[in-house]
N, C-alpha and C. Protein backbone atom coordinates (compact mmCIF):
# COMPACT_ATOMS: atom_id res chain seq x y z
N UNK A 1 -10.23 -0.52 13.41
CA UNK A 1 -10.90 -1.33 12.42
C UNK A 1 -12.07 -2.07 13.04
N UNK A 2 -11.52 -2.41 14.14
CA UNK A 2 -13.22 -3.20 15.26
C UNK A 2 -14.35 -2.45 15.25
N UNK A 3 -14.24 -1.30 15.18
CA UNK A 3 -15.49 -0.19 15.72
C UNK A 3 -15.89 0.20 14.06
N UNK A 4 -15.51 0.15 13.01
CA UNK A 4 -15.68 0.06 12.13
C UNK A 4 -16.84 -0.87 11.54
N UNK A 5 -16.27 -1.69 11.92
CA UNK A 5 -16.88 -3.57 11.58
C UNK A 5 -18.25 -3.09 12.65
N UNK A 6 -18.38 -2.86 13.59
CA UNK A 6 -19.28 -2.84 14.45
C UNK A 6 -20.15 -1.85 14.18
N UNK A 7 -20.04 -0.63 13.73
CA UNK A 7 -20.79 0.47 12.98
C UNK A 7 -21.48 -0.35 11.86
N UNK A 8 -20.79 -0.86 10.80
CA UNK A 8 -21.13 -1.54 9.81
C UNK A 8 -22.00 -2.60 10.31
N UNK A 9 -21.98 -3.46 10.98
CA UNK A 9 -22.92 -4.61 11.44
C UNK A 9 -24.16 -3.75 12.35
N UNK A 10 -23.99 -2.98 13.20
CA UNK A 10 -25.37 -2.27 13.39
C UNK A 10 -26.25 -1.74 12.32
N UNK A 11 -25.78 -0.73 11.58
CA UNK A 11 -26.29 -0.15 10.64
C UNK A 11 -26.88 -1.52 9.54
N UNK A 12 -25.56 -2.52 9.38
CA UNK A 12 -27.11 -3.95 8.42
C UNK A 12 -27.92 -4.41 9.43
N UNK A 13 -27.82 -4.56 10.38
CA UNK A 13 -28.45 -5.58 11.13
C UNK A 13 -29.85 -4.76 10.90
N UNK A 14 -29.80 -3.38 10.58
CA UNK A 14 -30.82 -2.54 11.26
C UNK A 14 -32.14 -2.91 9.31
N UNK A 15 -30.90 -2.91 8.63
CA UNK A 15 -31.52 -3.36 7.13
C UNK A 15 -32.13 -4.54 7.33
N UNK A 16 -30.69 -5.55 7.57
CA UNK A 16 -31.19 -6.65 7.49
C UNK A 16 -32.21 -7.58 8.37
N UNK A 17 -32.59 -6.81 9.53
CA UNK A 17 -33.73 -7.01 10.44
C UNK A 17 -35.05 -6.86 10.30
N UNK A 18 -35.20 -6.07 8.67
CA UNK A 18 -37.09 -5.12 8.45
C UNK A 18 -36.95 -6.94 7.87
N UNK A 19 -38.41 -7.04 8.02
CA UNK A 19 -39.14 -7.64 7.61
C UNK A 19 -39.78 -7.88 5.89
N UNK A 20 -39.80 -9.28 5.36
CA UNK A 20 -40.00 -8.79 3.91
C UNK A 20 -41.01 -8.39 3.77
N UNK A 21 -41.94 -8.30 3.14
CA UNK A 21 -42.91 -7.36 2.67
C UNK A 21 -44.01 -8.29 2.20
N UNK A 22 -45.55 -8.24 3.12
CA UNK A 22 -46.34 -9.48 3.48
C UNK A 22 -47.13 -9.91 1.73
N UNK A 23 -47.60 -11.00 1.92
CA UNK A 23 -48.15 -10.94 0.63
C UNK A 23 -49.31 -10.19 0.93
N UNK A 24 -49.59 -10.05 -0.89
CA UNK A 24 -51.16 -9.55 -1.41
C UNK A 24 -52.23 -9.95 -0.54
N UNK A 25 -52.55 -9.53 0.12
CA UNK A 25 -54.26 -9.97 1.00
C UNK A 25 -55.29 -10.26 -0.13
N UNK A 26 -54.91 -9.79 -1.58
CA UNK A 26 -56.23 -9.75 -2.01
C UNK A 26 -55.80 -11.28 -3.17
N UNK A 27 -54.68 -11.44 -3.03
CA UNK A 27 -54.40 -12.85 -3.75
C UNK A 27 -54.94 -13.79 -3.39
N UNK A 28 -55.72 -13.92 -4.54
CA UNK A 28 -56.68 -15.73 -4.39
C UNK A 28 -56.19 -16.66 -3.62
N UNK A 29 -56.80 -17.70 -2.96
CA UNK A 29 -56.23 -18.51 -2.12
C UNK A 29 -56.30 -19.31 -2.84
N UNK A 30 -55.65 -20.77 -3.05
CA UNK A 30 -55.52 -21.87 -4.21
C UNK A 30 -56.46 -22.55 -3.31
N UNK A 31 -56.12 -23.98 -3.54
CA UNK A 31 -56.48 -24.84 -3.25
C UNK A 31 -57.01 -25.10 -1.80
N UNK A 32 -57.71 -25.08 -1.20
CA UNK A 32 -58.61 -25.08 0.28
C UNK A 32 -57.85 -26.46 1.21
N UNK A 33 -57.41 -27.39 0.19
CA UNK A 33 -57.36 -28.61 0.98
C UNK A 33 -55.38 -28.28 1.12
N UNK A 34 -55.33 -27.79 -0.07
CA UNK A 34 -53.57 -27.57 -0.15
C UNK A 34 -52.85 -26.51 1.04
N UNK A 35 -53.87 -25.75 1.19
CA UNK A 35 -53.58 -24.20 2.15
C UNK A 35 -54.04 -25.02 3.94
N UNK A 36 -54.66 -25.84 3.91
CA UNK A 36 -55.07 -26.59 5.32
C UNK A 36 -54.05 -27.29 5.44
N UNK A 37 -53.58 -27.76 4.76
CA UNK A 37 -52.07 -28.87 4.94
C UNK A 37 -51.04 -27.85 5.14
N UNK A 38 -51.00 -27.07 4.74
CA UNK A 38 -49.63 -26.06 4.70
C UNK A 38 -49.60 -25.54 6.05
N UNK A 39 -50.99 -24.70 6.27
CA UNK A 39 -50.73 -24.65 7.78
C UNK A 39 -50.93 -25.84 8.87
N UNK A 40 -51.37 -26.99 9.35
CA UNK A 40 -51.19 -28.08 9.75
C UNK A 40 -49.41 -28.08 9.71
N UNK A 41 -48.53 -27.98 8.38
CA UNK A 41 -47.40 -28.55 8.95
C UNK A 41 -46.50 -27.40 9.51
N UNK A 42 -45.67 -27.92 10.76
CA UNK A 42 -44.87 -27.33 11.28
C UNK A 42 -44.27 -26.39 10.29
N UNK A 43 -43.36 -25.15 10.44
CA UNK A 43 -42.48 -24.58 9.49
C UNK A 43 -41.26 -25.13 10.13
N UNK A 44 -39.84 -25.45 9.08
CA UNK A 44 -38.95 -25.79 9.66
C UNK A 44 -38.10 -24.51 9.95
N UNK A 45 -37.69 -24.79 11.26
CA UNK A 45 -36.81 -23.71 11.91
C UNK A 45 -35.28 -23.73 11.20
N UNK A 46 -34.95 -22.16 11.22
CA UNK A 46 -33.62 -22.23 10.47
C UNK A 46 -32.57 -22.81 11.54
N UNK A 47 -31.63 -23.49 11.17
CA UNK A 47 -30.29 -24.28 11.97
C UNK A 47 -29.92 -23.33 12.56
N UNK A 48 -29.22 -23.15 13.65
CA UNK A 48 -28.50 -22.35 14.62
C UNK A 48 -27.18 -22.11 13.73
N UNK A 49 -26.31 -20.92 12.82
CA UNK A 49 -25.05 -20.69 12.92
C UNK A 49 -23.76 -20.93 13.71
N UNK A 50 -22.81 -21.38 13.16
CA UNK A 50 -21.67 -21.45 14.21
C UNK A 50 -20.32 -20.64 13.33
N UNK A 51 -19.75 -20.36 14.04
CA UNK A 51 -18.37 -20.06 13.17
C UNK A 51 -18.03 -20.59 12.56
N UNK A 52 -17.69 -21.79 12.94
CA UNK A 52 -17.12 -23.16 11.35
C UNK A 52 -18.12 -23.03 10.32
N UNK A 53 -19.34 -22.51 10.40
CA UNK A 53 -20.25 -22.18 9.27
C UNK A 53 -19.59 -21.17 8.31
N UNK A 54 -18.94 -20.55 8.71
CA UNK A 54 -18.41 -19.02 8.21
C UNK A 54 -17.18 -18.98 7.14
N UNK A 55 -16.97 -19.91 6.31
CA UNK A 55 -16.13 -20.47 5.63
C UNK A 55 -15.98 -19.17 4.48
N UNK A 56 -14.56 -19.34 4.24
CA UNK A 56 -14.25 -17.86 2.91
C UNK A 56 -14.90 -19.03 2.02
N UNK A 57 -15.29 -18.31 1.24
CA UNK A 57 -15.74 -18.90 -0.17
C UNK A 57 -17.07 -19.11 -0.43
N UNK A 58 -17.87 -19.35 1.07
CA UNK A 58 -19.24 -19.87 0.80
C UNK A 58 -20.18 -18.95 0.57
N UNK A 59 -20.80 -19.77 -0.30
CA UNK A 59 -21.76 -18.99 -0.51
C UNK A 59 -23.52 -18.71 0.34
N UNK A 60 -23.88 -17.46 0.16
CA UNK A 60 -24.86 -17.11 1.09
C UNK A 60 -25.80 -16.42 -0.03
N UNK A 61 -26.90 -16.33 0.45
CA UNK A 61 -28.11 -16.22 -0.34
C UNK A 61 -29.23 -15.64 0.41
N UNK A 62 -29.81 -15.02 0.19
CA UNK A 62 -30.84 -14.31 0.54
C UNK A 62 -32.26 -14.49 1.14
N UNK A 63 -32.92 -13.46 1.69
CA UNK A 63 -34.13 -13.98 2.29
C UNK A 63 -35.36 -14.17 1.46
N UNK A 64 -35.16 -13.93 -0.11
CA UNK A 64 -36.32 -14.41 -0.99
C UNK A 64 -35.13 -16.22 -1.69
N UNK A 65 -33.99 -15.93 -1.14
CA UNK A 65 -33.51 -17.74 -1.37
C UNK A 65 -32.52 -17.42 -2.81
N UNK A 66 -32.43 -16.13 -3.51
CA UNK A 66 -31.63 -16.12 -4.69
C UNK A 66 -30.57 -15.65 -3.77
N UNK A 67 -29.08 -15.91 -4.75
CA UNK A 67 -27.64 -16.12 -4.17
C UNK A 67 -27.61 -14.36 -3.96
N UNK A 68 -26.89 -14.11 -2.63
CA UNK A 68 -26.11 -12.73 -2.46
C UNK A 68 -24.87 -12.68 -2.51
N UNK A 69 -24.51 -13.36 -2.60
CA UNK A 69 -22.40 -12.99 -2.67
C UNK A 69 -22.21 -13.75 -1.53
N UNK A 70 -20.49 -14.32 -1.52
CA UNK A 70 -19.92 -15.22 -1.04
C UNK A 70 -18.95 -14.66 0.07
N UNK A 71 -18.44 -15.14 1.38
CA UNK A 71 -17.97 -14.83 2.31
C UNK A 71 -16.51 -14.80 1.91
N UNK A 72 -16.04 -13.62 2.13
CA UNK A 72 -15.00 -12.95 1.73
C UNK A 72 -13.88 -12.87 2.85
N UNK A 73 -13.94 -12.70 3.92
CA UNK A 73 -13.17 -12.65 4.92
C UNK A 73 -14.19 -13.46 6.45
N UNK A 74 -13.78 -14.10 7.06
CA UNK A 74 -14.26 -14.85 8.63
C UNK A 74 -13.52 -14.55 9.89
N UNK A 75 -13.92 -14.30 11.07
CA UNK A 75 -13.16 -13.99 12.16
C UNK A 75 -13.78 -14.54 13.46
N UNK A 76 -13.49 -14.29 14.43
CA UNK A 76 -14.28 -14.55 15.69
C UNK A 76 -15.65 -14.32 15.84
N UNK A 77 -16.22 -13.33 15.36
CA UNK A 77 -17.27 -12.34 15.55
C UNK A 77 -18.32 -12.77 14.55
N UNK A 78 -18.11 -13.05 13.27
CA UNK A 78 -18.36 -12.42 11.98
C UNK A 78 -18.25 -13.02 10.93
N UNK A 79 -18.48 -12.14 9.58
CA UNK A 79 -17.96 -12.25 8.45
C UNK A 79 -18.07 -11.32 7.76
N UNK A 80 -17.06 -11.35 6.80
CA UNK A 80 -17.56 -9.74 5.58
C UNK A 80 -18.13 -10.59 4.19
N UNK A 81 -19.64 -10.53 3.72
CA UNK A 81 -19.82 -10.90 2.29
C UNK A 81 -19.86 -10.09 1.49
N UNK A 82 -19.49 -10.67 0.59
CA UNK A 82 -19.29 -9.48 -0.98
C UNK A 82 -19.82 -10.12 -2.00
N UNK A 83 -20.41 -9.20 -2.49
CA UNK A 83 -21.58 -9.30 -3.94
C UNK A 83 -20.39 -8.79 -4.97
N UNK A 84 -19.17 -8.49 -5.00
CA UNK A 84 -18.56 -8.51 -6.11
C UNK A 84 -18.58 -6.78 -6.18
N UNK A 85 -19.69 -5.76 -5.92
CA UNK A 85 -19.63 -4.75 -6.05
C UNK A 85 -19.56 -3.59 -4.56
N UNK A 86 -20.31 -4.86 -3.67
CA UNK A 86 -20.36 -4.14 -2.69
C UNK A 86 -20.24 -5.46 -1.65
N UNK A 87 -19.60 -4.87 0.40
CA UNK A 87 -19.45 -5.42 0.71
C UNK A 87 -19.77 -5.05 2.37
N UNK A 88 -20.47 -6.15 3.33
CA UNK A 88 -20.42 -5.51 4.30
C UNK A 88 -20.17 -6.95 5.44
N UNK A 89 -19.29 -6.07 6.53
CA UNK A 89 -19.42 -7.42 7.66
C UNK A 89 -20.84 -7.54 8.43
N UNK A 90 -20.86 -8.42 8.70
CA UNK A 90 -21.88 -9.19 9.75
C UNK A 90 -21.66 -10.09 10.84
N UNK A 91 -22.48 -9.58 11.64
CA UNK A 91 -22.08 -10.66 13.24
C UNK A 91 -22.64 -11.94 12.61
N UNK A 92 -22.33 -13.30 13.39
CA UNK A 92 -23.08 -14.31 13.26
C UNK A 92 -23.99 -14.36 13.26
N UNK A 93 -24.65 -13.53 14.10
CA UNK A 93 -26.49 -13.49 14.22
C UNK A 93 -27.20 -13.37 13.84
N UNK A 94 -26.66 -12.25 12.38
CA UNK A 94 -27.18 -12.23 10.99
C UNK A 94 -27.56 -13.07 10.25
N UNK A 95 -26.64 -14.15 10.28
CA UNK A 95 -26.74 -15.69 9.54
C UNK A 95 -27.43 -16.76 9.86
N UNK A 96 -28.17 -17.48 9.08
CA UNK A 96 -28.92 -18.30 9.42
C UNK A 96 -28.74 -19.32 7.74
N UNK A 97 -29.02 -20.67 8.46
CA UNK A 97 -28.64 -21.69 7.60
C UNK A 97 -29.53 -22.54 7.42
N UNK A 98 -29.69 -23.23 6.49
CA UNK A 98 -30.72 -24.36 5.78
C UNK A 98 -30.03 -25.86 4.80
N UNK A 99 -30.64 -26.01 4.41
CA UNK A 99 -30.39 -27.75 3.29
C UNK A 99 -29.53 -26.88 2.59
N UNK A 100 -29.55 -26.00 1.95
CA UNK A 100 -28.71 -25.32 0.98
C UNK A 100 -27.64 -24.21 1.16
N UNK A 101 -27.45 -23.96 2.31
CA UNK A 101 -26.20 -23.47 3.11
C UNK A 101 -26.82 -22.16 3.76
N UNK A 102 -25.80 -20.73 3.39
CA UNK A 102 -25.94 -19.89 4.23
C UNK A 102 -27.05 -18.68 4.01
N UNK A 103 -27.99 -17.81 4.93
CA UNK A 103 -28.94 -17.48 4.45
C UNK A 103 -28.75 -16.05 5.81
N UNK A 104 -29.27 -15.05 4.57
CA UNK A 104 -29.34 -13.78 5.41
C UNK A 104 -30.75 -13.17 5.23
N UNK A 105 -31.12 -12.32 6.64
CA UNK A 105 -32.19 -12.05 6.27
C UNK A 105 -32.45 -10.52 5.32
N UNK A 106 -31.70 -10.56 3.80
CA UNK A 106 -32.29 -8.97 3.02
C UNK A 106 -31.87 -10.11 1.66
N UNK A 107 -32.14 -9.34 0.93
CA UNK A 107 -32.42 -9.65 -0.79
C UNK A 107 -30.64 -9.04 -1.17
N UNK A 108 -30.34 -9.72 -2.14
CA UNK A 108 -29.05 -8.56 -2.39
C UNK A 108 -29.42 -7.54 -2.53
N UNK A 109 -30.92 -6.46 -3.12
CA UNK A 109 -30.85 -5.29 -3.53
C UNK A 109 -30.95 -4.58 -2.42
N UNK A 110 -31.49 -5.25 -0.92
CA UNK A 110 -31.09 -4.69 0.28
C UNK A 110 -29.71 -4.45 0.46
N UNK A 111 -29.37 -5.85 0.70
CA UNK A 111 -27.61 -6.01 0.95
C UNK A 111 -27.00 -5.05 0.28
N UNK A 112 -26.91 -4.48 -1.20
CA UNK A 112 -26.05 -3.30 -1.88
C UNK A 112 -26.42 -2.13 -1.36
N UNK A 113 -28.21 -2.11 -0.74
CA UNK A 113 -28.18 -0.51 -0.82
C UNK A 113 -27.91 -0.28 0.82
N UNK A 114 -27.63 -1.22 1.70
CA UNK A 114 -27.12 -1.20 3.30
C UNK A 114 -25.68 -0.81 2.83
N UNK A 115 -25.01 -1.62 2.32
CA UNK A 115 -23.44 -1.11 1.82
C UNK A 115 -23.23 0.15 1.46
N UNK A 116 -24.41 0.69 0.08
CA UNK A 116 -24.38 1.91 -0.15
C UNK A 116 -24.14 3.25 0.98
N UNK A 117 -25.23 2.77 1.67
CA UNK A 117 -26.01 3.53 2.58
C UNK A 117 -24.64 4.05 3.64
N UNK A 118 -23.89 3.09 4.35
CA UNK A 118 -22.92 3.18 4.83
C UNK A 118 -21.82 3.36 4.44
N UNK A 119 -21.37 3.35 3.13
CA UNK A 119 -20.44 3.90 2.89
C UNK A 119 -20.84 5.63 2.28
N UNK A 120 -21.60 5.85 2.09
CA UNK A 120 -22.11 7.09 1.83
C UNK A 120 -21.84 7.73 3.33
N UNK A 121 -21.92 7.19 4.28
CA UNK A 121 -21.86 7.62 5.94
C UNK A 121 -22.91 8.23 6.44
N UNK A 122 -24.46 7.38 5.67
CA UNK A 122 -25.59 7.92 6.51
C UNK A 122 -26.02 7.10 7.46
């Protein structure tokens, strides 16, 4: 079952590692004085994960910030979240946290089609 979990966490990590997808270059820039302040301020860094983070029940949410499904099982390593339809474990390293709790880096429509993807056994 370990090497399982570990197949499964390579194969998301490998999803959940692409990068989202940059904005429009050709999107208007707003405000000149608003976009100088934005970059001026620091970005805040996501909190470091710990295991006691890894609570059954909690909920985790995605890298555009809408909810992905809630932590279903926790262990030494890990966790398995489930969207209710689909489900995959993850190392801690995956996880990253903010003001509003737990945060992964794919969208759920990533997260289902990494699940897909692996249980299909590609």
């Amino acid at each position: 079952m370990k090497v399982f979990h570990v197949l499964i966490a390579a194969a998301a990590g490998a999803v959940l590692a692409t990068p989202a997808a940059a904005q429009d270059a050709a999107q208007p820039a707003q405000d000149s004085a608003a976009a100088q302040a934005a970059e001026a301020a620091p970005a805040a860094a996501p909190a470091q994960v710990t295991l006691a983070d890894l609570v059954e029940g909690a909920a985790v949410r995605g890298s555009d910030g809408n909810p992905v499904g809630t932590i279903e099982f926790a262990d030494g390593e890990g966790a398995t979240v489930t969207t209710g339809s689909a489900k995959l474990y993850l190392r801690l390293n995956n996880f990253s946290k903010d003001e509003q709790g737990l945060v992964i880096g794919a969208t759920r429509a990533q997260f289902e089609a990494a699940a897909a993807q692996i249980a299909a056994g590609s």
